[in-house]
N, C-alpha and C. Protein backbone atom coordinates (compact mmCIF):
# COMPACT_ATOMS: atom_id res chain seq x y z
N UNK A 1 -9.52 14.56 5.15
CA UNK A 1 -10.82 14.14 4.65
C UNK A 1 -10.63 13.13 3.52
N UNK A 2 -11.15 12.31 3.43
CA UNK A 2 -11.48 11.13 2.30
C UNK A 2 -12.74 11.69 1.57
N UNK A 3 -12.50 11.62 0.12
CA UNK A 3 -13.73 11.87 -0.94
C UNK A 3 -13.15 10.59 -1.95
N UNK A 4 -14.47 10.43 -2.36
CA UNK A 4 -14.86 9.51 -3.38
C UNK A 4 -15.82 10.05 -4.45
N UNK A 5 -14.66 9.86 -5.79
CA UNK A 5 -15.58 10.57 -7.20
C UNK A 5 -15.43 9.70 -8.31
N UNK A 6 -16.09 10.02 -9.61
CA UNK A 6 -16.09 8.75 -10.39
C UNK A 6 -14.98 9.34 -11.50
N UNK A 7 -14.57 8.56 -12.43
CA UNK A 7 -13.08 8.49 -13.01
C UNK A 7 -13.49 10.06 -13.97
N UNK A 8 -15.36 10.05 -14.32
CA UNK A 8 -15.36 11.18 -15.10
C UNK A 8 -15.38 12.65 -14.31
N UNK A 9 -15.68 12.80 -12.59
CA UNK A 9 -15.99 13.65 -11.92
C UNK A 9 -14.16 14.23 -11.62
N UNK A 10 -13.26 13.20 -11.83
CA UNK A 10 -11.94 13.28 -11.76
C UNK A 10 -11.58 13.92 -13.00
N UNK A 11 -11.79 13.50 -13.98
CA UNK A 11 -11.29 14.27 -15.09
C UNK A 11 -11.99 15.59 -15.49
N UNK A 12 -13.17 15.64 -14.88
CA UNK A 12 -13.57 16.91 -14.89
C UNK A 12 -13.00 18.45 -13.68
N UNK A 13 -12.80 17.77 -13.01
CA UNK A 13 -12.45 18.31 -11.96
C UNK A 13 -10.96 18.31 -11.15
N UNK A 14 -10.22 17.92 -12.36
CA UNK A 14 -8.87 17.51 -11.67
C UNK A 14 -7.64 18.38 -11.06
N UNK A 15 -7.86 19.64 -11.15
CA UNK A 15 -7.36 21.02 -10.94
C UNK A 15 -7.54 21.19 -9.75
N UNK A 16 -9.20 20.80 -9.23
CA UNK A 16 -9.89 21.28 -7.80
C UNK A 16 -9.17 20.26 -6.92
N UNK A 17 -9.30 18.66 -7.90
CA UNK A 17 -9.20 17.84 -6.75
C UNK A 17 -7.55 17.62 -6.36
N UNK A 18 -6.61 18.23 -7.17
CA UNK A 18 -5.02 18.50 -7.34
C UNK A 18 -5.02 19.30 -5.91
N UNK A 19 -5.44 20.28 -5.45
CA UNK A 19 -5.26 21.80 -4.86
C UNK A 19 -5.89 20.84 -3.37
N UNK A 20 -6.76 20.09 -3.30
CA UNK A 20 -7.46 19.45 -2.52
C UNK A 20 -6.72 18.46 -1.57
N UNK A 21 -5.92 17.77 -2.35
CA UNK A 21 -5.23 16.77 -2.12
C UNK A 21 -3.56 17.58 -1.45
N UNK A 22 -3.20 18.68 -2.21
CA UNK A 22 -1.66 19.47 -1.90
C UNK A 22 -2.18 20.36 -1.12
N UNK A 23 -3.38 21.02 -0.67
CA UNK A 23 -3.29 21.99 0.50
C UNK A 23 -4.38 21.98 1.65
N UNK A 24 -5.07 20.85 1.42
CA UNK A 24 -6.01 20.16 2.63
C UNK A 24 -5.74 19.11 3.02
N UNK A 25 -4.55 18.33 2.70
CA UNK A 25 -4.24 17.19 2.60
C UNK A 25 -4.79 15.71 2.47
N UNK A 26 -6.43 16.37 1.64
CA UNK A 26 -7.52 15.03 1.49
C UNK A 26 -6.70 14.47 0.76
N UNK A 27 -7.59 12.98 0.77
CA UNK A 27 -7.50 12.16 0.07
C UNK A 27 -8.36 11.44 -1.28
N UNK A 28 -8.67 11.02 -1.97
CA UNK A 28 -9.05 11.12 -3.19
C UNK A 28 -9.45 9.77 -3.51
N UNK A 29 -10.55 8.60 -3.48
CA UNK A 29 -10.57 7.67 -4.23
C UNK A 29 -11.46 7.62 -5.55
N UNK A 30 -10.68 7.23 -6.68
CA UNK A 30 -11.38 7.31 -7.98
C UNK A 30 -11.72 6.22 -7.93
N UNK A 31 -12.89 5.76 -8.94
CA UNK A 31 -13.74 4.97 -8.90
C UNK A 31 -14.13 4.88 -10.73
N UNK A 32 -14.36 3.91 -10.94
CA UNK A 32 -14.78 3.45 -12.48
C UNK A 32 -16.22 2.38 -12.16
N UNK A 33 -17.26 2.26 -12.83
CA UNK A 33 -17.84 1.60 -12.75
C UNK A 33 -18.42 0.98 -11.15
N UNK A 34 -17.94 1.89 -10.27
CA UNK A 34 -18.40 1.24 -9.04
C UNK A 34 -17.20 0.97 -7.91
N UNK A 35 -16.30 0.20 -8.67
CA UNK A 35 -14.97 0.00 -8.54
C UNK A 35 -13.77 0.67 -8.21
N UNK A 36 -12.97 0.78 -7.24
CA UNK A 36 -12.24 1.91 -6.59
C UNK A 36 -11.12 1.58 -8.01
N UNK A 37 -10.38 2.82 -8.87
CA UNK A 37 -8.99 2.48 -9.86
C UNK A 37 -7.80 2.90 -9.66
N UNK A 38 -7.90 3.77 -8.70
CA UNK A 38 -6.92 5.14 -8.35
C UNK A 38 -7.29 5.55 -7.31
N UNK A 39 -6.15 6.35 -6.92
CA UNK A 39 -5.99 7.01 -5.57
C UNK A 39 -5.23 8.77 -5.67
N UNK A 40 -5.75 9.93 -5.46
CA UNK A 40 -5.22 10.53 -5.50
C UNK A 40 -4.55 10.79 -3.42
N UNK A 41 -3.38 11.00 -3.36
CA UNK A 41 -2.81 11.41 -2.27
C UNK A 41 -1.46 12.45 -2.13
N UNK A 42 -1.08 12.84 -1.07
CA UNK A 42 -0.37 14.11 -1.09
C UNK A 42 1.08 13.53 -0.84
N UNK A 43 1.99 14.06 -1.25
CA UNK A 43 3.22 13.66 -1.86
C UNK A 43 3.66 13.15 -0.38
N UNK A 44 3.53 13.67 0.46
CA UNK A 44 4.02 12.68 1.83
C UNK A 44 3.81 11.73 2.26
N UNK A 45 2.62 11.52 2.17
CA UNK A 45 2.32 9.83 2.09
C UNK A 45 2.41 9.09 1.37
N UNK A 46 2.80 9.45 -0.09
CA UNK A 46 2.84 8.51 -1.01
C UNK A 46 4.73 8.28 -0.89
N UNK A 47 5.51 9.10 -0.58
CA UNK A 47 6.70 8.96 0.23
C UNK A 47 6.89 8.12 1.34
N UNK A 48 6.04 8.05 1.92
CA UNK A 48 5.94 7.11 2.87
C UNK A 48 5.31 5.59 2.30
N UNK A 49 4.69 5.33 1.77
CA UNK A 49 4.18 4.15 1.37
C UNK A 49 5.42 3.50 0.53
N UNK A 50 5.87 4.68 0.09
CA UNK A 50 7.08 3.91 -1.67
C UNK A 50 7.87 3.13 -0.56
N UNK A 51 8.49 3.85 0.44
CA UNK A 51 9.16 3.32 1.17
C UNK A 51 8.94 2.42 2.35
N UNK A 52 7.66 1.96 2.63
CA UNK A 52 7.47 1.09 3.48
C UNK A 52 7.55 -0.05 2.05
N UNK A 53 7.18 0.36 1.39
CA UNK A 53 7.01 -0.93 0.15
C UNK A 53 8.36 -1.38 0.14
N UNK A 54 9.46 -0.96 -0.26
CA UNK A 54 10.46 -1.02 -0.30
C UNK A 54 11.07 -1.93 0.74
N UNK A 55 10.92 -1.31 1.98
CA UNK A 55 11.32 -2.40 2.72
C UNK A 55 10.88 -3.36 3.37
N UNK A 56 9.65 -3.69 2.21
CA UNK A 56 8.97 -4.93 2.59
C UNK A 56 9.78 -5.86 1.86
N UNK A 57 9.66 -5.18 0.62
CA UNK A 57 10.53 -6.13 -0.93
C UNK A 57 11.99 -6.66 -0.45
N UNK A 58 12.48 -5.66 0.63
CA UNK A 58 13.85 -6.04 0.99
C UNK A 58 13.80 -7.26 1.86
N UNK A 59 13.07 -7.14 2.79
CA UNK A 59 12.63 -7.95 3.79
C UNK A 59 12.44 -8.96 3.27
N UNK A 60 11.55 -9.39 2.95
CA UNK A 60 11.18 -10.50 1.64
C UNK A 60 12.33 -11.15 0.87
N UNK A 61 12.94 -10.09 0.44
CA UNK A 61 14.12 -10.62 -0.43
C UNK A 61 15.23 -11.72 0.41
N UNK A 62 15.31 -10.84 2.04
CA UNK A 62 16.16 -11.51 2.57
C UNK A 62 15.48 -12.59 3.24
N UNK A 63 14.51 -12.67 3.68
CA UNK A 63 13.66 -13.89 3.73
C UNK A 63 13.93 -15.32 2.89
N UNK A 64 13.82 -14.74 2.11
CA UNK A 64 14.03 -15.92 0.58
C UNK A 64 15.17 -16.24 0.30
N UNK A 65 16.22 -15.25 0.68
CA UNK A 65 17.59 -15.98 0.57
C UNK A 65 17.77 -16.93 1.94
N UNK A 66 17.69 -16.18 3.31
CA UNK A 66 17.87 -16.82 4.36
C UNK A 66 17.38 -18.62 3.82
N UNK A 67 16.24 -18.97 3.69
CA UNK A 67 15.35 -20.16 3.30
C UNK A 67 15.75 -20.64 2.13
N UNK A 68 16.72 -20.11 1.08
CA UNK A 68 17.28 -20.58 0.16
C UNK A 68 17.32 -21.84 -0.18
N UNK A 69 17.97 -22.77 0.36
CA UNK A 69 18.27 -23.66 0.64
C UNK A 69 17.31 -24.79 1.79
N UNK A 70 16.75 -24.15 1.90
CA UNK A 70 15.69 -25.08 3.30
C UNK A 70 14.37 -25.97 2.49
N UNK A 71 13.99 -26.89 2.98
CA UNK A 71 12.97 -27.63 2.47
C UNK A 71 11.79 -26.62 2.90
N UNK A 72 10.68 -26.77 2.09
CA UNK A 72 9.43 -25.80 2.09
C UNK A 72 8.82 -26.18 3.18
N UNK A 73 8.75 -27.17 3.42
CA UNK A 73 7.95 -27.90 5.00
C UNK A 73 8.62 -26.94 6.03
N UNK A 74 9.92 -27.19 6.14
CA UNK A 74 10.29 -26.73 7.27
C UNK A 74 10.41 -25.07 7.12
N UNK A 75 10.50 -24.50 6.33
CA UNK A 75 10.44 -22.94 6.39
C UNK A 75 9.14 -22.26 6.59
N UNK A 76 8.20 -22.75 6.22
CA UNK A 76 6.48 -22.93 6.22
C UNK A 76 6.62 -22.59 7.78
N UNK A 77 6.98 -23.93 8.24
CA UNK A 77 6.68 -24.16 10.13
C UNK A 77 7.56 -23.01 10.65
N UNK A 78 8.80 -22.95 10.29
CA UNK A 78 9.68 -21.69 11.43
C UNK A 78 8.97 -20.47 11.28
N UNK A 79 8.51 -20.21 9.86
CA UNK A 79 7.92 -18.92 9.61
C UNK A 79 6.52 -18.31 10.23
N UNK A 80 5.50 -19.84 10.08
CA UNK A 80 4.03 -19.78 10.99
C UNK A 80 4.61 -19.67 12.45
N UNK A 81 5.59 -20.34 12.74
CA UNK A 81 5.74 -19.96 14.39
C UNK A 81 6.31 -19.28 14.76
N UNK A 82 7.02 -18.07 14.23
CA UNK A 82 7.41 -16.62 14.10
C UNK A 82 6.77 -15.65 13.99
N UNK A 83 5.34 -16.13 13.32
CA UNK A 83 4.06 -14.93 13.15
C UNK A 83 3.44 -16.00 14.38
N UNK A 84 3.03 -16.98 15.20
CA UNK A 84 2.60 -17.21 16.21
C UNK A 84 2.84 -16.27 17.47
N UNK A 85 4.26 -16.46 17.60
CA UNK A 85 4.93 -15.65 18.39
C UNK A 85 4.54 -14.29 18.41
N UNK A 86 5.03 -13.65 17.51
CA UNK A 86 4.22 -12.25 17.27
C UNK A 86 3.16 -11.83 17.43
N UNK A 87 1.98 -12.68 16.88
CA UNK A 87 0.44 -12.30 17.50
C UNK A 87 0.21 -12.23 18.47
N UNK A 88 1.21 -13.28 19.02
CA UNK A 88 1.18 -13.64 20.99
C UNK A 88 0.90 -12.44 21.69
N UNK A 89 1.78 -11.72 20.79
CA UNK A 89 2.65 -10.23 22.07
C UNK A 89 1.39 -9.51 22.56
């Protein structure tokens, strides 16, 4: 389940929405002013996200070395026609 509460309904309630999040496995968006600020979620997915992040940053990293050396024009074009390709599928 997804709930949405405001930053003060969170601090009032942060015990309930702790127990909520670790044994129903909801999910939690805090909100300030209207505005989503925070996220409460259950330690497995946020395990999972650290690490998709991670090997985005890696990915990326090796991206940028691969192109190191390449003019921006031409890494621009191999790269748009690598995500061409891909959308293709």
């Amino acid at each position: 389940m997804f709930r949405e509460v405001t930053a003060m309904e969170a601090r009032q309630n942060f015990g309930e929405l702790l127990n909520e999040v670790k044994y129903r496995h909801d999910n939690v968006l805090i909100t300030k002013a209207g505005k989503p600020i925070a996220a409460l979620i259950d330690v497995d997915l946020y395990e999972k996200v650290r690490k998709m992040r991670l090997q985005f940053e890696n990915l990326t990293s090796e991206l940028g070395n691969a192109y190191k050396n390449v003019e921006q024009e031409i890494a621009e074009a191999e790269v748009n026609e690598a995500l061409k390709k891909i959308k293709g599928k």
